[in-house]
C-alpha atoms as a PDB file:
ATOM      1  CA  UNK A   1       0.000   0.000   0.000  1.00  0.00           C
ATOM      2  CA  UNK A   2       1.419   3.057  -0.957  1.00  0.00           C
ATOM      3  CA  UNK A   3       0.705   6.555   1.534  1.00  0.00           C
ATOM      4  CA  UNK A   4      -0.985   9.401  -0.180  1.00  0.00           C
ATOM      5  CA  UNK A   5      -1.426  13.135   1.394  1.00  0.00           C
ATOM      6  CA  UNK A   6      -4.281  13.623   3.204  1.00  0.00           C
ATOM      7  CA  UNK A   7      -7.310  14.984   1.704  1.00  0.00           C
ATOM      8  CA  UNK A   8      -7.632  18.486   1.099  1.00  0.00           C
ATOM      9  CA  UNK A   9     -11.202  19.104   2.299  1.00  0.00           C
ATOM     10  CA  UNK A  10     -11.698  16.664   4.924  1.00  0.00           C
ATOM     11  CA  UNK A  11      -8.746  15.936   6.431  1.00  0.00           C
ATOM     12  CA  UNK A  12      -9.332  11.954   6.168  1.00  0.00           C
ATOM     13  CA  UNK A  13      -5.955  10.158   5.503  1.00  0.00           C
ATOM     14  CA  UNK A  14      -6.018   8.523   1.912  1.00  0.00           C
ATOM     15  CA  UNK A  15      -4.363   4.959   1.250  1.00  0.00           C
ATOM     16  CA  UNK A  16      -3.976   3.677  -1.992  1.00  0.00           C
ATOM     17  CA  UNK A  17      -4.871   0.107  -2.328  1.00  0.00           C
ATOM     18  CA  UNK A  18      -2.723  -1.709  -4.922  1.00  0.00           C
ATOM     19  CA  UNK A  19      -5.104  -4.950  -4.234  1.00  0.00           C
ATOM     20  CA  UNK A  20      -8.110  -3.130  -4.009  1.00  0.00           C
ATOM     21  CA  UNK A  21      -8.060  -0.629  -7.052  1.00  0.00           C
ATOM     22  CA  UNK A  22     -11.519  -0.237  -7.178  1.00  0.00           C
ATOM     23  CA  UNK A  23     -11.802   1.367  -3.608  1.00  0.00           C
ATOM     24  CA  UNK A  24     -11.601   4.948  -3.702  1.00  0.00           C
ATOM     25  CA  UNK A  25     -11.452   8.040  -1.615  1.00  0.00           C
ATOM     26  CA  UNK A  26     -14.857  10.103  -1.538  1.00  0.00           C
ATOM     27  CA  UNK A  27     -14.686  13.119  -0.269  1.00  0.00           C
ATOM     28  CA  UNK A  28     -17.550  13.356   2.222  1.00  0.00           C
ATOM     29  CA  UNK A  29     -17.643  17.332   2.410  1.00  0.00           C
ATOM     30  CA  UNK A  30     -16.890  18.048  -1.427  1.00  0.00           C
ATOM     31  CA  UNK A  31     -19.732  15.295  -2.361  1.00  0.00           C
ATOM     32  CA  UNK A  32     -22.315  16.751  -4.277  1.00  0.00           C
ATOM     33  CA  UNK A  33     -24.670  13.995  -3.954  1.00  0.00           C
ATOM     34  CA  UNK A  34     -25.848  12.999  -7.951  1.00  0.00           C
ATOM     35  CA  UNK A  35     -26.433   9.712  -7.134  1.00  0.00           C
ATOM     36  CA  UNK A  36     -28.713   7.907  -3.948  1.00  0.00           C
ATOM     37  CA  UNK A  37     -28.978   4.367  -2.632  1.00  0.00           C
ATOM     38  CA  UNK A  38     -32.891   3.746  -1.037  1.00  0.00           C
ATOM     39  CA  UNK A  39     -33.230   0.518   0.751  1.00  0.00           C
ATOM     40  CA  UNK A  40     -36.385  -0.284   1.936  1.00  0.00           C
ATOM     41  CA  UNK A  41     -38.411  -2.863   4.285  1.00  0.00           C
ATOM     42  CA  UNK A  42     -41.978  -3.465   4.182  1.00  0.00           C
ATOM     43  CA  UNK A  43     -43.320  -4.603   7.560  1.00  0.00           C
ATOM     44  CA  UNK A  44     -46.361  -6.776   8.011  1.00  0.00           C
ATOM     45  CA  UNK A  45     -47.885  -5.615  11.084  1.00  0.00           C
ATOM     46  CA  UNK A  46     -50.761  -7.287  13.063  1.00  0.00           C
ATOM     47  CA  UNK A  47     -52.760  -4.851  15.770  1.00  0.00           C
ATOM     48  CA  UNK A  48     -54.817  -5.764  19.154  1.00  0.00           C
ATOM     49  CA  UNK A  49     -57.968  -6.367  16.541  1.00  0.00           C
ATOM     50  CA  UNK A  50     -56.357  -9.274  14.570  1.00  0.00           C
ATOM     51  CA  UNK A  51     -56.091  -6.752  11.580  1.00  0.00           C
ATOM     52  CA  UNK A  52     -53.438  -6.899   9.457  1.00  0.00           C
ATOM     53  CA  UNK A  53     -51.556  -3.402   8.871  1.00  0.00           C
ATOM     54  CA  UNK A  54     -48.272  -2.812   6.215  1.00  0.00           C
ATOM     55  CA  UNK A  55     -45.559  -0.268   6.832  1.00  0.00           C
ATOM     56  CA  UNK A  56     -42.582   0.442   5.083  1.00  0.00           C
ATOM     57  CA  UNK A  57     -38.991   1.359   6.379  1.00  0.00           C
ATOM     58  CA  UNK A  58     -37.057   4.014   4.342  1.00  0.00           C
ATOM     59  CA  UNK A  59     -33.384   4.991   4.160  1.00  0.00           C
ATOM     60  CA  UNK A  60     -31.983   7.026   1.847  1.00  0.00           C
ATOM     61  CA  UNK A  61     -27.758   7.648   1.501  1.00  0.00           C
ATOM     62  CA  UNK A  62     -25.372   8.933  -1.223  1.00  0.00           C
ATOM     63  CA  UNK A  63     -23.961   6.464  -3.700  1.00  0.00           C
ATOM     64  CA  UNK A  64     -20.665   7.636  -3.802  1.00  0.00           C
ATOM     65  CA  UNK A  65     -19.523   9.341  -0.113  1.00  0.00           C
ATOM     66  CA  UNK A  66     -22.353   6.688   1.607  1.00  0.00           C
ATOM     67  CA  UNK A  67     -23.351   9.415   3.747  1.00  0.00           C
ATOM     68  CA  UNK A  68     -26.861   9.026   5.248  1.00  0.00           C
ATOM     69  CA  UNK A  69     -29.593  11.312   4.763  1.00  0.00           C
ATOM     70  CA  UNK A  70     -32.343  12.699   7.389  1.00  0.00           C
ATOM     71  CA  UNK A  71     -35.755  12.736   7.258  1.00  0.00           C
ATOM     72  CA  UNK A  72     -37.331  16.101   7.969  1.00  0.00           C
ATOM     73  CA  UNK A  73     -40.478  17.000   9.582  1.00  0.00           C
ATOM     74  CA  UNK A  74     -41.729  13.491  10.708  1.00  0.00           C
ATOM     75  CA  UNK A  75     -42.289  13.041  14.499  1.00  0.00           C
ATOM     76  CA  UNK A  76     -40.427  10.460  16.509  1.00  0.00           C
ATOM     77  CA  UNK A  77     -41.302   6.873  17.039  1.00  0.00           C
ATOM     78  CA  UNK A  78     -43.209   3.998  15.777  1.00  0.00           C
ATOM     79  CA  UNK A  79     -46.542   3.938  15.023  1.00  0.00           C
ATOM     80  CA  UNK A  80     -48.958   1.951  12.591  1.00  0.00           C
ATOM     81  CA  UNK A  81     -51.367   4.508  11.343  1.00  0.00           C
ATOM     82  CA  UNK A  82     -49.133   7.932  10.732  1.00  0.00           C
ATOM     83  CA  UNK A  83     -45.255   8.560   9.443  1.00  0.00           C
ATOM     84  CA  UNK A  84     -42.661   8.695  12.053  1.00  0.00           C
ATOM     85  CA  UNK A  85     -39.021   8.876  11.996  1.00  0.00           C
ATOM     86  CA  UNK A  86     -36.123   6.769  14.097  1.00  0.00           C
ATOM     87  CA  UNK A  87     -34.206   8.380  16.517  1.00  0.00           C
ATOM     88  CA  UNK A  88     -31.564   9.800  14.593  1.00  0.00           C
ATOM     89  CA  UNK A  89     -33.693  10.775  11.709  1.00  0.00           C
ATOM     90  CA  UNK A  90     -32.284   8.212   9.368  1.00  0.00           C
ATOM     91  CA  UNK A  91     -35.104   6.134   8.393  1.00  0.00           C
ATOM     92  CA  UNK A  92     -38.658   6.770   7.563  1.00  0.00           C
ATOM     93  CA  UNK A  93     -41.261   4.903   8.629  1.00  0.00           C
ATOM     94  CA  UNK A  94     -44.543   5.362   6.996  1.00  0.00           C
ATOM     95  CA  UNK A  95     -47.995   3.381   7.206  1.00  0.00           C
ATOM     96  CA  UNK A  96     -49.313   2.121   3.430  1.00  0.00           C
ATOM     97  CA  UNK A  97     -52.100  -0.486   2.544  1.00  0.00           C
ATOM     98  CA  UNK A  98     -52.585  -2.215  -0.902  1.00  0.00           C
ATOM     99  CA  UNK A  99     -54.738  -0.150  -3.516  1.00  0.00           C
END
C-alpha cells in the first residue's frame, strides 16, 4: 500500500490500495450527492384487533460518499397509522395499505 497526502477538504488520511483498485477516496464534504442508494423494508404488522396493517422502512444515503440522509419534519417513534421517523432521523417509517 502506498501513503498518499491527506485529503484536502476533509482531512481523512487517503491509502492507496494496490489490491483493491476499485476502492476509492470520496470526499464526504466536497460530495455533491448525484447519485442515492434507497433501501427499503416493508413490515407486516398485526394490531390488538387481529387486523393486518403494512408499513414500510425508508433509508436514503449517497452512492458515492455513503453518507446518510435525514428525514425532515416526521415526528419520533413507531406507530402503525401515521409517518414517524427513528431516533436519529435516518429512516422513515410510513404506514401504506394495498390499492
Amino acid at each position: 500500500m502506498d501513503k498518499l497526502k491527506p485529503c484536502s477538504e476533509c482531512g481523512e488520511k487517503i491509502i492507496k490500495d494496490k489490491s483493491k483498485p476499485w476502492r476509492k477516496h470520496y470526499c464526504k464534504v466536497a460530495c455533491e450527492h448525484f447519485e442515492f442508494e434507497c433501501f427499503c423494508n416493508v413490515n407486516r404488522i398485526l394490531d390488538k384487533d387481529d387486523k393486518v396493517r403494512f408499513t414500510v422502512d425508508i433509508q436514503v444515503k449517497c452512492r458515492k460518499c455513503e453518507k446518510p440522509f435525514v428525514f425532515i419534519g416526521l415526528p419520533m417513534g413507531l406507530l402503525h397509522d401515521s409517518p414517524t421517523m427513528g431516533a436519529f432521523g435516518y429512516e422513515a417509517r410510513l404506514p401504506i395499505k394495498a390499492a
